[in-house]
C-alpha atoms as a PDB file:
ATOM      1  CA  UNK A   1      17.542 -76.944   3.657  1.00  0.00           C
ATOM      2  CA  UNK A   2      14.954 -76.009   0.739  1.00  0.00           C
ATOM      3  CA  UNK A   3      14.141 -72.989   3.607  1.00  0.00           C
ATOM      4  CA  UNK A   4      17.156 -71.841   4.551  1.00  0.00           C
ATOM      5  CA  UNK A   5      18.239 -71.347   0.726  1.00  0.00           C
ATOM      6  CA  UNK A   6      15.115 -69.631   0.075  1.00  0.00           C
ATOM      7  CA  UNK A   7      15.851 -67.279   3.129  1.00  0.00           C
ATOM      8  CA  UNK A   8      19.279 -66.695   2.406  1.00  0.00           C
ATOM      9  CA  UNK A   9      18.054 -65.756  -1.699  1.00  0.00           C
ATOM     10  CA  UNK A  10      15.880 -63.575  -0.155  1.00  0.00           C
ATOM     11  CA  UNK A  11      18.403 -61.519   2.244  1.00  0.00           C
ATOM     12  CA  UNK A  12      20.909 -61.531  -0.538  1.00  0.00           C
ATOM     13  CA  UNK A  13      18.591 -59.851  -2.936  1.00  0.00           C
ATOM     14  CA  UNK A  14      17.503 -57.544   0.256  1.00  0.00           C
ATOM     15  CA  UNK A  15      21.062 -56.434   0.684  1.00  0.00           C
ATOM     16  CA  UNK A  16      21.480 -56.278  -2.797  1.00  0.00           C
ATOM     17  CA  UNK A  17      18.472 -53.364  -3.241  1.00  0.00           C
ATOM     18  CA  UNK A  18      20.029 -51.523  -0.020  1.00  0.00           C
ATOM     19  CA  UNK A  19      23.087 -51.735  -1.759  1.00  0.00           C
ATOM     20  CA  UNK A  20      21.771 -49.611  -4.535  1.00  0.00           C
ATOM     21  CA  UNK A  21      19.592 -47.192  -2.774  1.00  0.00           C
ATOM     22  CA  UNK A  22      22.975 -46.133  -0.649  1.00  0.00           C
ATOM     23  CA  UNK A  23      24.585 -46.163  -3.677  1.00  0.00           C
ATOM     24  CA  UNK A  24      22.105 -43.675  -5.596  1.00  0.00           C
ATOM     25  CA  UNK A  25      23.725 -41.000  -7.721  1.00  0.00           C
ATOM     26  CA  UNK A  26      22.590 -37.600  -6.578  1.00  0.00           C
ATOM     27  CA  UNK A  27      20.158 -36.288  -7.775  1.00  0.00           C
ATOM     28  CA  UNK A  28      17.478 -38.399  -8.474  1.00  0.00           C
ATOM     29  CA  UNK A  29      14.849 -36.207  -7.063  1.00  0.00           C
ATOM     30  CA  UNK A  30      13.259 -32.593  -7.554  1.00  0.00           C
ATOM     31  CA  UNK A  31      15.809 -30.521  -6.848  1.00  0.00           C
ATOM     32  CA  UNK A  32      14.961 -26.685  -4.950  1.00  0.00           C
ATOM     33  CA  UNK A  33      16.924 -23.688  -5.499  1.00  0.00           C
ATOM     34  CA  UNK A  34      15.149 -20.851  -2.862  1.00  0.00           C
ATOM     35  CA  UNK A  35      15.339 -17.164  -3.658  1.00  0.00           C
ATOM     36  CA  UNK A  36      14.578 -15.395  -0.453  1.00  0.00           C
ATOM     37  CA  UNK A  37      13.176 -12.248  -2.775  1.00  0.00           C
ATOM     38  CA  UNK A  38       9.983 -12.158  -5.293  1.00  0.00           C
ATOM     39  CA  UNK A  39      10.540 -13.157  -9.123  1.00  0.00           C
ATOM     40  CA  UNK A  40      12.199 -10.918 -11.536  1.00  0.00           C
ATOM     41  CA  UNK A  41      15.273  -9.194 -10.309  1.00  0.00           C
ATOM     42  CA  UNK A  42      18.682 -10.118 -10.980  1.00  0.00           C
ATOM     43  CA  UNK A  43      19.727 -12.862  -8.226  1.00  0.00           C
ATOM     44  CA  UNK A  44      16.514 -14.811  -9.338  1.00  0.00           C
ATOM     45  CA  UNK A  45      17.006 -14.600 -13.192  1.00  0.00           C
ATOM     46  CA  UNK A  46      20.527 -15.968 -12.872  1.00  0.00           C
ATOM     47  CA  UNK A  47      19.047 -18.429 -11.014  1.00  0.00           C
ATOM     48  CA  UNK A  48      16.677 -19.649 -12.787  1.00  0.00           C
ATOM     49  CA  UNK A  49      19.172 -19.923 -15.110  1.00  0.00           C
ATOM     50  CA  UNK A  50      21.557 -22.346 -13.241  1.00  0.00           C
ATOM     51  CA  UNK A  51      18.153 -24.395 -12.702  1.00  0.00           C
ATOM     52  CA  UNK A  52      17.277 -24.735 -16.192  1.00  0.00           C
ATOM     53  CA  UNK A  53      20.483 -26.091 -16.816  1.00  0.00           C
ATOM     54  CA  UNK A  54      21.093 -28.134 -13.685  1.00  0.00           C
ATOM     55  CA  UNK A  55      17.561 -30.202 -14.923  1.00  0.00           C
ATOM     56  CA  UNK A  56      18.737 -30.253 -18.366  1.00  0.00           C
ATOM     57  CA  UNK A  57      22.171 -31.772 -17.350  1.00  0.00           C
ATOM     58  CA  UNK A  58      21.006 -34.121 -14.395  1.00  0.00           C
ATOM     59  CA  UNK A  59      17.532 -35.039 -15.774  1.00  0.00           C
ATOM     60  CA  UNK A  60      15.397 -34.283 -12.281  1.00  0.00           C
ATOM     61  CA  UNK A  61      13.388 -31.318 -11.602  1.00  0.00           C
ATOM     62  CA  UNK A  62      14.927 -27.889 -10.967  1.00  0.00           C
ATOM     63  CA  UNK A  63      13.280 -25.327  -9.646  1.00  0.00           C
ATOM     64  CA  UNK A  64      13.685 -22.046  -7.535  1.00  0.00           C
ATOM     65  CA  UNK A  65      11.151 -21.082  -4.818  1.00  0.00           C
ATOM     66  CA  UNK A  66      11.010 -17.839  -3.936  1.00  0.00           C
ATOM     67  CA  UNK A  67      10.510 -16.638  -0.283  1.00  0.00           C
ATOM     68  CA  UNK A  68      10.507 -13.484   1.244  1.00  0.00           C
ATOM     69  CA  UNK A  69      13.011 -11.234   3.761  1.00  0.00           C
ATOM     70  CA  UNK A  70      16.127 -11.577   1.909  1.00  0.00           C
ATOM     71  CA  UNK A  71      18.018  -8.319   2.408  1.00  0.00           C
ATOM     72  CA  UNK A  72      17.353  -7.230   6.697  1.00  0.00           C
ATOM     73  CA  UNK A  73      15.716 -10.810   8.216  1.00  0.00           C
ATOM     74  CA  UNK A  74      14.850 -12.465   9.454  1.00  0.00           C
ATOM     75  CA  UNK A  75      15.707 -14.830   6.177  1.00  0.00           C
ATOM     76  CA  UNK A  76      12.685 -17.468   5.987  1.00  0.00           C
ATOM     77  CA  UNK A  77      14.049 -18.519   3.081  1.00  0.00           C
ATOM     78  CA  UNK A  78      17.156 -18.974   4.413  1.00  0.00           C
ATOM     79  CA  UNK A  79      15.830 -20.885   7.722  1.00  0.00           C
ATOM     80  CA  UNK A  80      14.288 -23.209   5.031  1.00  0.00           C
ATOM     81  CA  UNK A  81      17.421 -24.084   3.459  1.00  0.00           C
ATOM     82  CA  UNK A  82      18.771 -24.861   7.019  1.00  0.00           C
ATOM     83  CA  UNK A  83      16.288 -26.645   8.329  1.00  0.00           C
ATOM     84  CA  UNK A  84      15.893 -29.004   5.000  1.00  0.00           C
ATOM     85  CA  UNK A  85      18.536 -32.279   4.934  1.00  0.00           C
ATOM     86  CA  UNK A  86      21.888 -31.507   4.058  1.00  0.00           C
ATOM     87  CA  UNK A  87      21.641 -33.799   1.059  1.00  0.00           C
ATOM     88  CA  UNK A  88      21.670 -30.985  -2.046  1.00  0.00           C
ATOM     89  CA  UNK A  89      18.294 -30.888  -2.923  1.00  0.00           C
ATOM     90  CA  UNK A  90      17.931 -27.558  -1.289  1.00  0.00           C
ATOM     91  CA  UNK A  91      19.921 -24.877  -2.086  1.00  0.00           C
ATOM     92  CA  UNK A  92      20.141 -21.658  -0.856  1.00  0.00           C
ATOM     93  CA  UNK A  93      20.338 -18.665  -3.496  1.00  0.00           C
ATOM     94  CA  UNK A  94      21.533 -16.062  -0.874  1.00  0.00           C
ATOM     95  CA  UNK A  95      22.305 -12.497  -1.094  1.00  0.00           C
ATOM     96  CA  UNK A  96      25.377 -11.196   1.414  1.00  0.00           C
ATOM     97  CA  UNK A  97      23.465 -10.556   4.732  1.00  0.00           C
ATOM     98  CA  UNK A  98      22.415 -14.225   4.844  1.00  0.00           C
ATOM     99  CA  UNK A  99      26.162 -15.643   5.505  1.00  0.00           C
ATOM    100  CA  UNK A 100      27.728 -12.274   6.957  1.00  0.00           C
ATOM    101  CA  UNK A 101      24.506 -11.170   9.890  1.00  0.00           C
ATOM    102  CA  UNK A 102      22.350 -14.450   9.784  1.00  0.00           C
ATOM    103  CA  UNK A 103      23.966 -15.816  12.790  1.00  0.00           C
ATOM    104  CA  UNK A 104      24.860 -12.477  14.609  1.00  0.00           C
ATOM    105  CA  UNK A 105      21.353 -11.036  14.607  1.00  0.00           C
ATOM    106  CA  UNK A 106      19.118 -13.616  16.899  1.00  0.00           C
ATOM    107  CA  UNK A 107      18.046 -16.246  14.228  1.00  0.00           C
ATOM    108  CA  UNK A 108      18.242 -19.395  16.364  1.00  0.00           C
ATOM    109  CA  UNK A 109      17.789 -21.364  13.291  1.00  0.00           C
ATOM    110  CA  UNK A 110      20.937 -19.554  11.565  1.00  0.00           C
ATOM    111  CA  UNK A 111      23.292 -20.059  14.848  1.00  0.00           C
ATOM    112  CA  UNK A 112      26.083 -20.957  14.679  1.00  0.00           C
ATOM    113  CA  UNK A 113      26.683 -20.568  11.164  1.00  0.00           C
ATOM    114  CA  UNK A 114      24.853 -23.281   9.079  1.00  0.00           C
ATOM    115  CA  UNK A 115      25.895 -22.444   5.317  1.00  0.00           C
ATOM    116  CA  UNK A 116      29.174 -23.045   3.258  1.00  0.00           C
ATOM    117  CA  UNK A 117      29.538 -21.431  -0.130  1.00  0.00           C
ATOM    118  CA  UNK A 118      29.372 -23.365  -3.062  1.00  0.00           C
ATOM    119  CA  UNK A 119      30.119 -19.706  -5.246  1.00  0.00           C
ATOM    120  CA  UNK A 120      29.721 -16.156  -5.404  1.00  0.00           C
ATOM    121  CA  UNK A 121      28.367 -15.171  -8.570  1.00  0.00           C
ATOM    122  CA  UNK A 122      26.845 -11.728  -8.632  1.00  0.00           C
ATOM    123  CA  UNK A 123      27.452  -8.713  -7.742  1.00  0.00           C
ATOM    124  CA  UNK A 124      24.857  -6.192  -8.065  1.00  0.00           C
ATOM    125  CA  UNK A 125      25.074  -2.228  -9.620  1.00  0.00           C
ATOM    126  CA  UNK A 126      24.736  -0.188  -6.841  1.00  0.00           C
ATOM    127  CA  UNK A 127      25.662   3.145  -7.592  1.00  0.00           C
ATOM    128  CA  UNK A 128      25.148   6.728  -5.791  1.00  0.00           C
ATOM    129  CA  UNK A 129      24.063   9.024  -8.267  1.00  0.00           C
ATOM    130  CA  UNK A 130      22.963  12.207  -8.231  1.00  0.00           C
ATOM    131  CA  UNK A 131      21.687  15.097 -11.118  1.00  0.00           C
ATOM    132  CA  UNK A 132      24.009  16.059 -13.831  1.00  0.00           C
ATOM    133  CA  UNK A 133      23.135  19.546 -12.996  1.00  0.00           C
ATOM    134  CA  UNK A 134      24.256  18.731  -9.076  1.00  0.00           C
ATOM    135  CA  UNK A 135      26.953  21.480  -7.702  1.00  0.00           C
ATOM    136  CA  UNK A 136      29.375  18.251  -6.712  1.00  0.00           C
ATOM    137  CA  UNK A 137      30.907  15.401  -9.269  1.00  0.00           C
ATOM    138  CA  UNK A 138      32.771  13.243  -6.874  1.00  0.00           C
ATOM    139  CA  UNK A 139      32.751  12.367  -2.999  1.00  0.00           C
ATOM    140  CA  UNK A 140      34.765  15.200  -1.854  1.00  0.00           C
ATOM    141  CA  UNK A 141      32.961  17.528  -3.307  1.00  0.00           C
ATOM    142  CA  UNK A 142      29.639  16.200  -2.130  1.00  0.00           C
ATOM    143  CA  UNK A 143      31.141  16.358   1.049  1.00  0.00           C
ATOM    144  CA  UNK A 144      31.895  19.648   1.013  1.00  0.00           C
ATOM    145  CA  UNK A 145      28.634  20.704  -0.366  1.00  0.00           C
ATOM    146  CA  UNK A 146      27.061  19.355   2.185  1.00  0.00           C
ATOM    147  CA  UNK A 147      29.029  21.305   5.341  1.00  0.00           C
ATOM    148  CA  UNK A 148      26.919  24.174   4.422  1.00  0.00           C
ATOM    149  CA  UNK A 149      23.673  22.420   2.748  1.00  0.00           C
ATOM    150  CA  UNK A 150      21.088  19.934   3.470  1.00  0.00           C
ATOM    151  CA  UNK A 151      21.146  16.945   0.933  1.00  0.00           C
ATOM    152  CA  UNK A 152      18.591  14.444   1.175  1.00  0.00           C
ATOM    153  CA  UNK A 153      19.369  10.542   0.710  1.00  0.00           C
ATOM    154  CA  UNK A 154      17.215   8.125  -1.138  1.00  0.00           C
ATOM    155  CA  UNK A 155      17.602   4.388  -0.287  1.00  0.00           C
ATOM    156  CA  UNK A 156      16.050   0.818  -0.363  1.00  0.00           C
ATOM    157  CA  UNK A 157      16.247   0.776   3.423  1.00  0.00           C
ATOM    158  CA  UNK A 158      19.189   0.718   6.504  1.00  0.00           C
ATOM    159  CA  UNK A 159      19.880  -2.854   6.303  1.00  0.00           C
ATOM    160  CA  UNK A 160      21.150  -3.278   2.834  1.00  0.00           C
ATOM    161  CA  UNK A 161      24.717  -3.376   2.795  1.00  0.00           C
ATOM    162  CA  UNK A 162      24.924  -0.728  -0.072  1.00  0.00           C
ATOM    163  CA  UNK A 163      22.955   1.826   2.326  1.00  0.00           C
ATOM    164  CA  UNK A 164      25.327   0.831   5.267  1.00  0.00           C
ATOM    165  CA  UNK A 165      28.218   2.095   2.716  1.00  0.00           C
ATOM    166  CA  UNK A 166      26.668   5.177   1.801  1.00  0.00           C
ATOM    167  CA  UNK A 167      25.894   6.275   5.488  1.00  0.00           C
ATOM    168  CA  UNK A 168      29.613   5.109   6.607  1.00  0.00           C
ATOM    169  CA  UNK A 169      31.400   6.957   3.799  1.00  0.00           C
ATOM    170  CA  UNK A 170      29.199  10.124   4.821  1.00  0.00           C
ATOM    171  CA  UNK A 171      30.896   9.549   8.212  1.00  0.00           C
ATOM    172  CA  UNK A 172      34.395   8.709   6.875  1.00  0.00           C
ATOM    173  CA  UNK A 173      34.325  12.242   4.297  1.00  0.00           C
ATOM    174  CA  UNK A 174      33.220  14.144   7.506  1.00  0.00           C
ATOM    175  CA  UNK A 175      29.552  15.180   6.656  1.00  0.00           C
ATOM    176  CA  UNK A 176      25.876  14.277   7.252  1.00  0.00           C
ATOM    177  CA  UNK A 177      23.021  13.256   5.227  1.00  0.00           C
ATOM    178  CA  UNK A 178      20.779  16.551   5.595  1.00  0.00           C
ATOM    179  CA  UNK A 179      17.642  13.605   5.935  1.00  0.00           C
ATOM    180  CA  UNK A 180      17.167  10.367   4.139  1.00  0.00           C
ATOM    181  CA  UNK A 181      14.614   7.902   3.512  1.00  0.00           C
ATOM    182  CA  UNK A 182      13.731   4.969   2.074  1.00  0.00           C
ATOM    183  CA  UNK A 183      12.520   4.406  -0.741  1.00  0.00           C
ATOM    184  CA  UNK A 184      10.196   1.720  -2.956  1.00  0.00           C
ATOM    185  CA  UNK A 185      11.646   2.760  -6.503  1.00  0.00           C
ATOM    186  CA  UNK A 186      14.628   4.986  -6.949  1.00  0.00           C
ATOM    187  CA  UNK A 187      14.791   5.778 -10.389  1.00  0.00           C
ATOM    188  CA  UNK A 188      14.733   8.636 -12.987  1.00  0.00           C
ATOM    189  CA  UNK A 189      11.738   9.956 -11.598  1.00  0.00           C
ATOM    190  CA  UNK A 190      13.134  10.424  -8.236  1.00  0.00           C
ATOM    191  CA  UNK A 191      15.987  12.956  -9.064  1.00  0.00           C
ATOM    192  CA  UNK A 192      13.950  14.912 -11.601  1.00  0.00           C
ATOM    193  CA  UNK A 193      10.775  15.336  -8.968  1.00  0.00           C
ATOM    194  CA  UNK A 194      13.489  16.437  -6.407  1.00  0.00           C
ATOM    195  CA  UNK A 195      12.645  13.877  -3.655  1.00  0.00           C
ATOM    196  CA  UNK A 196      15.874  12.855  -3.266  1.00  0.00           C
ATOM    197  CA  UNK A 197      19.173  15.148  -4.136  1.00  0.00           C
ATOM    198  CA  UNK A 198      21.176  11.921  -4.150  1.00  0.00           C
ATOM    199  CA  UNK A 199      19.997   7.776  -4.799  1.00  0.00           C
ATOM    200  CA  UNK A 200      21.658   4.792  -3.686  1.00  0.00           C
ATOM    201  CA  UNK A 201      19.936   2.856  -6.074  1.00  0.00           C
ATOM    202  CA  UNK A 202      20.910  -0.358  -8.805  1.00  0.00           C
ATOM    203  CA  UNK A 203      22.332   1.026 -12.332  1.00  0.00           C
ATOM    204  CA  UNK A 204      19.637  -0.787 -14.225  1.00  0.00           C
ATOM    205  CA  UNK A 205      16.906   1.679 -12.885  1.00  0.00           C
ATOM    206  CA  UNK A 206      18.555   4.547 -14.233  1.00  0.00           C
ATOM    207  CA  UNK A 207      19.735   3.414 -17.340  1.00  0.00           C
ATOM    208  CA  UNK A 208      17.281   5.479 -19.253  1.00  0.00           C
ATOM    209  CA  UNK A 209      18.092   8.786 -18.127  1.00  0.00           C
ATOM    210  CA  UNK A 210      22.328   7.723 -17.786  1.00  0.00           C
ATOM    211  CA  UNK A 211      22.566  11.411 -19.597  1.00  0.00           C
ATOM    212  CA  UNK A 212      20.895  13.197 -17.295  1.00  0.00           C
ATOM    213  CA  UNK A 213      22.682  11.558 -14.445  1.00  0.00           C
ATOM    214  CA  UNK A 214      25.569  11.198 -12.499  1.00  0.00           C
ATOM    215  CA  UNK A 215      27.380   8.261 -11.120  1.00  0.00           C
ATOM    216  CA  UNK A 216      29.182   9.330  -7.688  1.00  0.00           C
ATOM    217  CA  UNK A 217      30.776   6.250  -6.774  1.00  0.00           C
ATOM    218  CA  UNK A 218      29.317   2.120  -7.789  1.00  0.00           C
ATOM    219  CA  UNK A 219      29.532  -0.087  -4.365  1.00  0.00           C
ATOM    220  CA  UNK A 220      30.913  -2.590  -6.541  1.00  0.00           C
ATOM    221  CA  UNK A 221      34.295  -5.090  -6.770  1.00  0.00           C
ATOM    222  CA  UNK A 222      35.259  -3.445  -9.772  1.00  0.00           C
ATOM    223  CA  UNK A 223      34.278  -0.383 -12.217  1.00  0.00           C
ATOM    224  CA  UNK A 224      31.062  -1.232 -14.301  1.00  0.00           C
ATOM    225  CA  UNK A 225      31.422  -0.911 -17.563  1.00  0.00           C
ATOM    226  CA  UNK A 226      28.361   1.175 -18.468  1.00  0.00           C
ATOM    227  CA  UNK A 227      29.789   4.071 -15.576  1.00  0.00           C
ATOM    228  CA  UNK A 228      33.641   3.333 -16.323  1.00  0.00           C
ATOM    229  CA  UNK A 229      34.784   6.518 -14.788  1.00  0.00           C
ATOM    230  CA  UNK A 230      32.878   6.416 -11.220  1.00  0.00           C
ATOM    231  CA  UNK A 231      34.998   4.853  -8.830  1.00  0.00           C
ATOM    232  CA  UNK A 232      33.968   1.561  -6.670  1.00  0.00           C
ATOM    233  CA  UNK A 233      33.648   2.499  -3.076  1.00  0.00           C
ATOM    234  CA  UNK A 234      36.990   0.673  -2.607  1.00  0.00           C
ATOM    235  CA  UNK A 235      38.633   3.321  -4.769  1.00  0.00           C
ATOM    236  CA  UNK A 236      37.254   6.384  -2.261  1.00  0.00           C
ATOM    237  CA  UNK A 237      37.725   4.522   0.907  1.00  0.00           C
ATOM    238  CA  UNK A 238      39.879   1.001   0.815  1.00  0.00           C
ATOM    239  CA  UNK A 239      38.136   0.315   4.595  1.00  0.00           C
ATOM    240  CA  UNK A 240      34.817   0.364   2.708  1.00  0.00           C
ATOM    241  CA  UNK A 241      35.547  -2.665  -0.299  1.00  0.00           C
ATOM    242  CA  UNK A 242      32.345  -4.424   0.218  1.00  0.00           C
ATOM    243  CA  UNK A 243      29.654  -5.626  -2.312  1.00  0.00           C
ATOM    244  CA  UNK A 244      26.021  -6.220  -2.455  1.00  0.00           C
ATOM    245  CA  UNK A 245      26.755  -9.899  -3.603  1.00  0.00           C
ATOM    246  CA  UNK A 246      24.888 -12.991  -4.210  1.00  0.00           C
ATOM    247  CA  UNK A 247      25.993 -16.831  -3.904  1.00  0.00           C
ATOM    248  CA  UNK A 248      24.992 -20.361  -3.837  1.00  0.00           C
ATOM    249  CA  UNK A 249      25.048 -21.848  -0.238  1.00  0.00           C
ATOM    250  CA  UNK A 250      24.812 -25.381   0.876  1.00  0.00           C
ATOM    251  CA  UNK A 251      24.436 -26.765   4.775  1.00  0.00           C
ATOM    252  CA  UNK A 252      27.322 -27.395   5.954  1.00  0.00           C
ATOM    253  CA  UNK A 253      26.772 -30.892   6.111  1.00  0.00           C
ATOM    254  CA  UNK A 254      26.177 -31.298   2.391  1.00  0.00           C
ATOM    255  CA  UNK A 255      28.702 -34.118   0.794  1.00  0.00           C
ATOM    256  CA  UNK A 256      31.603 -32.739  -1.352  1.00  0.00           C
ATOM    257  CA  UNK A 257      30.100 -34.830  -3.960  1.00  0.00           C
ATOM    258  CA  UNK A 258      27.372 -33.431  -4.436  1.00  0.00           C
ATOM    259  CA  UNK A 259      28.250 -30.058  -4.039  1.00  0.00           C
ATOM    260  CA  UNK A 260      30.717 -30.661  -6.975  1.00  0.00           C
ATOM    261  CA  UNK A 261      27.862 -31.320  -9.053  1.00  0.00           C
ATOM    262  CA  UNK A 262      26.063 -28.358  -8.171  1.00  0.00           C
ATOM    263  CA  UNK A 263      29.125 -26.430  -8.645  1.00  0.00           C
ATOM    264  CA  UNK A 264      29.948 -27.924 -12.358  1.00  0.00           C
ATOM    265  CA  UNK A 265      26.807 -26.710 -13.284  1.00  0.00           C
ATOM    266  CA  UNK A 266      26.222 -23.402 -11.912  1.00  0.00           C
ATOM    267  CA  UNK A 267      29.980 -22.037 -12.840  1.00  0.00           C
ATOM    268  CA  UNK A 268      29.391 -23.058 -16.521  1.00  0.00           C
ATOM    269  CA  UNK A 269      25.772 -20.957 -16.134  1.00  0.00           C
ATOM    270  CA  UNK A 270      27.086 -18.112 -15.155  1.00  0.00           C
ATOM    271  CA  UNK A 271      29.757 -17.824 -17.789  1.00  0.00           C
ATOM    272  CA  UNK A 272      27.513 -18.440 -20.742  1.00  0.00           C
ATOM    273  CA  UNK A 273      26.540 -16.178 -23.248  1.00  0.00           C
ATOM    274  CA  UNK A 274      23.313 -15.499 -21.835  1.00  0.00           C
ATOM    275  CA  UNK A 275      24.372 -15.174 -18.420  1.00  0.00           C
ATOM    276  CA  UNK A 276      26.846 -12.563 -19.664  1.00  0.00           C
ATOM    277  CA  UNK A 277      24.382 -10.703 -21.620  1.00  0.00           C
ATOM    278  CA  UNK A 278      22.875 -10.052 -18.492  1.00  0.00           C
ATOM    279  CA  UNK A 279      25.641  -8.427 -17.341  1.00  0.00           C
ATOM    280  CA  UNK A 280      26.294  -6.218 -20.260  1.00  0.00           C
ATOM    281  CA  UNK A 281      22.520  -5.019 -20.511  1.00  0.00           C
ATOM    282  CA  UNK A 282      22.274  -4.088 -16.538  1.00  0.00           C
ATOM    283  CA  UNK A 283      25.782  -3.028 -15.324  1.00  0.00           C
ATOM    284  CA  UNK A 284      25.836  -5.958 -13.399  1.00  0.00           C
ATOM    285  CA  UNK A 285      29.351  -8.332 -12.522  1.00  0.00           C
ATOM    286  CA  UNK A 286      28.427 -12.165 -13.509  1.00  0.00           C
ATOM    287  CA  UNK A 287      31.188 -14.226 -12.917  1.00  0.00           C
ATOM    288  CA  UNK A 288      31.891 -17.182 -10.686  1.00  0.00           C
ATOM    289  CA  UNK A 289      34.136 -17.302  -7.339  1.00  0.00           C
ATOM    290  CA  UNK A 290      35.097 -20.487  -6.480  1.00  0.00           C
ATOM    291  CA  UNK A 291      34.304 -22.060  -2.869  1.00  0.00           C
ATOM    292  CA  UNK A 292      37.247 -21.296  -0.932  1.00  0.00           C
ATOM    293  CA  UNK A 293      38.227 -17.741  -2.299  1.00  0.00           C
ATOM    294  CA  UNK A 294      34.373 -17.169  -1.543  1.00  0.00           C
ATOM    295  CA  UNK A 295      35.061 -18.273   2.121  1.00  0.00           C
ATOM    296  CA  UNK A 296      37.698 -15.970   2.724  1.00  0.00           C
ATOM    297  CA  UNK A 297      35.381 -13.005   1.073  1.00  0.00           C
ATOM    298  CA  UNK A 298      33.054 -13.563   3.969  1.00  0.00           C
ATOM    299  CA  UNK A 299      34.980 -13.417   6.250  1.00  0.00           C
ATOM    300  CA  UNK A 300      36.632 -10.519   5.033  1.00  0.00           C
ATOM    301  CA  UNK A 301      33.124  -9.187   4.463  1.00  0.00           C
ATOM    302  CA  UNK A 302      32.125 -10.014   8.385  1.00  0.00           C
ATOM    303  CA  UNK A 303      34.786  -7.578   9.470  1.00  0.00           C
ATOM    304  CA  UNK A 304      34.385  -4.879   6.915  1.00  0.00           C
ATOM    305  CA  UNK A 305      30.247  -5.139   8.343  1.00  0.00           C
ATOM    306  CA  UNK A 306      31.154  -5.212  11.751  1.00  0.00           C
ATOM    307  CA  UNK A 307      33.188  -1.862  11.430  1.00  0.00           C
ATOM    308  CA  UNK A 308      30.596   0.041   9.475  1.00  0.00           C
ATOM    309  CA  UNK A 309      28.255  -0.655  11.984  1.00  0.00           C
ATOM    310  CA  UNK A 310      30.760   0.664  14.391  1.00  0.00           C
ATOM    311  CA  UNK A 311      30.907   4.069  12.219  1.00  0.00           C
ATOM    312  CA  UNK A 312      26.818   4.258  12.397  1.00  0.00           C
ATOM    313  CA  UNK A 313      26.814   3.537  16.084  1.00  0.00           C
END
């Protein structure tokens, strides 16, 4: 008797500890937020910012790992985030082609589609600029510049989605890029040394010569504020309303729980002070987009990419 009480203290006390670990509040572990990009640009300082305050709310670890291939592929840093338990302690910091192309392009570990949105929460200030002293102000006019002259095209590369909308309103105004290329820095220096008549570059890099510049058209959701009279790429051609965005993906698998907690967090980051300073110092839109109106963006977003890429064809 004396040994079956002892056994049956034991397997209550047993149950009792699994009992708790089930019942474990996420988090209660180092939490990973993964950039696919280097340190230091936009997408990774808002970021970090979310983190700070996720391990200042929660009382874990927060931190964002940075991985390369974020814009083209093949996404590491995205296969990470896939390949990691869908439990929330690895989130995905992911810039549009990561949800739109991840699982079209021949990324096993991205097929089918393995991310939901938790928010959209940038969108970056891609403009198309050109000189102030250029013969053309607007789109048309470049266009019709360019019937009877060779312009050149500076870029960050053909897979960025801001390139892609460049290239396909060339095609939709009727005209052709005289040559283009890409580009590691597109910034004053590469309209005044004439190695590119026109940039498809962010607003922040040519901030300090705004004067001596001229915004054609921002591939943006809205006007930015610094360039309030250049059009969004919307404006010029409504099949063209597409973004250079960034978000905060989950696996799909991920608990509604714990993405709430995630969520609580990272919407209340974004629309601080600081956050917003960001915006207002780089052109950029901070803001947050909740998880089902950023759904139906992608998939707005997936058709929008799939005909631009039948324009390019």
């Amino acid at each position: 008797m004396k040994l079956n009480t002892l056994l049956g203290g034991a397997l209550s006390v047993a149950m009792a500890t699994l009992g708790g670990m089930a019942a474990a509040e996420y988090p209660e572990k180092p939490v990973s937020f993964v950039v696919p990009w280097p340190p230091g640009d936009l997408e990774d300082v808002l970021t970090r910012m979310i983190a700070e305050d996720f391990q200042n709310e929660y009382g874990v670890s927060a931190a964002v790992v940075n991985k390369p291939g974020g814009g083209g592929g093949p996404f590491p840093g995205a296969i990470e985030v896939a390949n990691a338990p869908a439990d929330g302690y690895t989130i995905g910091s992911f810039v549009i082609g990561v949800p739109v192309v991840g699982h079209q392009i021949g990324i096993d570990d991205l097929t089918p589609e393995k991310f939901d949105p938790l928010g959209i929460f940038l969108t970056y200030p891609f403009v198309i600029a050109t000189s102030a002293d250029a013969p053309y102000s607007n789109m048309d006019e470049l266009a019709a510049y360019a019937q009877d002259n060779d312009v050149a095209l500076g870029h960050f590369g053909d897979p960025l989605t801001p390139t892609q909308v460049t290239k396909a309103l060339a095609v939709n105004k009727g005209f052709e890029w005289g040559s283009d290329a890409a580009f590691d820095a597109l910034d004053c220096n590469t309209l005044a040394s004439g190695d590119a008549d026109v940039i498809n570059t962010t607003l922040q890099l040519i901030l300090p010569c705004l004067d001596d510049v001229k915004v054609l058209v921002s591939i943006t959701d809205e006007r930015i504020s610094l360039v309030p009279d250049a059009p969004t790429a919307g404006e010029v051609d409504e099949t063209l309303d597409i973004a250079l965005w960034n978000g905060l993906f989950v696996h799909k698998d991920t608990p509604q729980d714990v993405r709430d907690k995630i969520i609580a967090v990272a919407e209340k980051t974004v629309m601080s002070e600081r956050a917003q300073n960001v915006a207002k110092e780089t052109g950029a839109l901070v803001y947050w987009q909740n998880a089902e109106d950023s759904a139906d963006r992608i998939a707005r977003d997936i058709d929008t990419v799939a005909r631009i890429q039948g324009l390019l064809e």
